[in-house]
Every structure is written in structure tokens, then in C-alpha cells.
Protein backbone atom coordinates (compact mmCIF):
# COMPACT_ATOMS: atom_id res chain seq x y z
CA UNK A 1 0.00 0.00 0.00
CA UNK A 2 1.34 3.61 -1.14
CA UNK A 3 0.37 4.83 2.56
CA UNK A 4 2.25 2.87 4.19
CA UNK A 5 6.40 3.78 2.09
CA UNK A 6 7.70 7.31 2.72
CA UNK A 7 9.77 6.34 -0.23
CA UNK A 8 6.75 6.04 -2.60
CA UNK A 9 6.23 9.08 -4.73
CA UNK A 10 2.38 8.36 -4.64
CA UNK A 11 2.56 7.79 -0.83
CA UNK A 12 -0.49 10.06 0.68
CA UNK A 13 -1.37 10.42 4.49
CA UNK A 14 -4.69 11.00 5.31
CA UNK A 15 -5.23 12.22 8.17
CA UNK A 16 -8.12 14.74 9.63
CA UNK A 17 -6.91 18.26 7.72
CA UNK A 18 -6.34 15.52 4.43
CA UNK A 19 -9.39 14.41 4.62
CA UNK A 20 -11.51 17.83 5.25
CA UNK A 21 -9.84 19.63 2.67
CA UNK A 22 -10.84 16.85 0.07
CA UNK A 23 -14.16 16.78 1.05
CA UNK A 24 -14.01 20.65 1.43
CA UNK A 25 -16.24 20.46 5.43
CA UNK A 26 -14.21 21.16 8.19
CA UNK A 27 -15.54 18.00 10.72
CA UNK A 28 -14.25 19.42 14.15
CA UNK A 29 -14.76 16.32 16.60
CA UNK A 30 -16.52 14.82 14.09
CA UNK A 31 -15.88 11.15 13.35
CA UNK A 32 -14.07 10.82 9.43
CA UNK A 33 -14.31 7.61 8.68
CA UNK A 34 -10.71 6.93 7.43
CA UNK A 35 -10.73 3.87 9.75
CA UNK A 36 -12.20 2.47 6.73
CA UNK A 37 -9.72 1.30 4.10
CA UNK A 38 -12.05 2.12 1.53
CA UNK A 39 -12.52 5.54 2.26
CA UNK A 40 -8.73 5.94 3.05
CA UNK A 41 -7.99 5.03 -0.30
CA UNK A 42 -10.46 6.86 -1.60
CA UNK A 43 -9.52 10.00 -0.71
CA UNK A 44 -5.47 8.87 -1.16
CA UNK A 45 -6.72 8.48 -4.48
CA UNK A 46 -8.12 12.15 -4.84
CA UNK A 47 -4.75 13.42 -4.07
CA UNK A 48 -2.87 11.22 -6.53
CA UNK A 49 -5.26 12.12 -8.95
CA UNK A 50 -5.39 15.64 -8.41
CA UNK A 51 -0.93 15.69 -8.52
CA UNK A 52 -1.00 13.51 -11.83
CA UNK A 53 -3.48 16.01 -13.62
CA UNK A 54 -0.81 19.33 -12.14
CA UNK A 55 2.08 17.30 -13.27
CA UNK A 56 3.16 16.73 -9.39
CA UNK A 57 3.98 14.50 -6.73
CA UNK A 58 0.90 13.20 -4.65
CA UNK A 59 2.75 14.62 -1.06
CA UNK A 60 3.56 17.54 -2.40
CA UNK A 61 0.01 18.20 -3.85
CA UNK A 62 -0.98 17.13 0.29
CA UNK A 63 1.36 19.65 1.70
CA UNK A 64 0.37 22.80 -0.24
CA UNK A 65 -3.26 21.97 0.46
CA UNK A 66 -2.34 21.49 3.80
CA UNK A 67 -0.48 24.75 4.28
CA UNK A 68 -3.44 26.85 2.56
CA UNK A 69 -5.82 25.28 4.72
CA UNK A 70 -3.95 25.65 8.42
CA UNK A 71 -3.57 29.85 7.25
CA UNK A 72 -7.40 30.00 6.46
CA UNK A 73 -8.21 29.37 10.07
């Protein structure tokens, strides 16, 4: 699994800023789901897809993202 090799260009972390900036909600306390393999790679996917169509690497894609989101608050 991609996820799981910080050596993998396509490796994504999901974790709870991840996966409310994919599905564009900010959850709070809120349970995510990511548990859930499925829904893990899922939104894993989103990211690799999104840094594929941008010509980019899936973490980097994550980081920017993640960097935007933390400075909206």
C-alpha cells in the first residue's frame, strides 16, 4: 500500500486536515471515517489524482493543500 512507504512518490497520508480539505467540510470532533480502508484510499486516491493532472507528486500536492488550509483558520 502507497500509505504505508515514505519512499513512494504516490505515498499520501490521510489524516483529519487531508481528509476535510478533500471533502471541502471542516468536521471538528466529528468522526471521518478513514478507519475504513475504503474511504482511506479513496480519498489517497483524490490526491494522486489531483498531482498527476498538475504534473506533481501526490505529497507535495498534500502539503500545499495542507499549508493553505492551516492559514485560512
Amino acid at each position: 500500500m502507497a500509505r504505508s512507504n515514505p519512499e513512494n512518490a504516490e505515498a499520501v497520508v490521510i489524516d483529519r486536515h487531508a481528509h476535510d480539505i478533500a471533502v471541502r467540510e471542516i468536521y471538528g470532533q466529528r468522526d471521518r471515517g478513514l478507519g475504513a480502508v475504503g474511504r482511506y484510499n479513496l480519498l489517497a486516491n483524490c490526491y494522486r489524482a489531483a498531482a498527476q493532472k498538475i504534473g506533481e507528486i501526490p505529497s507535495k500536492v498534500q502539503a500545499v493543500t495542507w499549508v493553505a488550509h492551516i492559514e485560512r483558520k
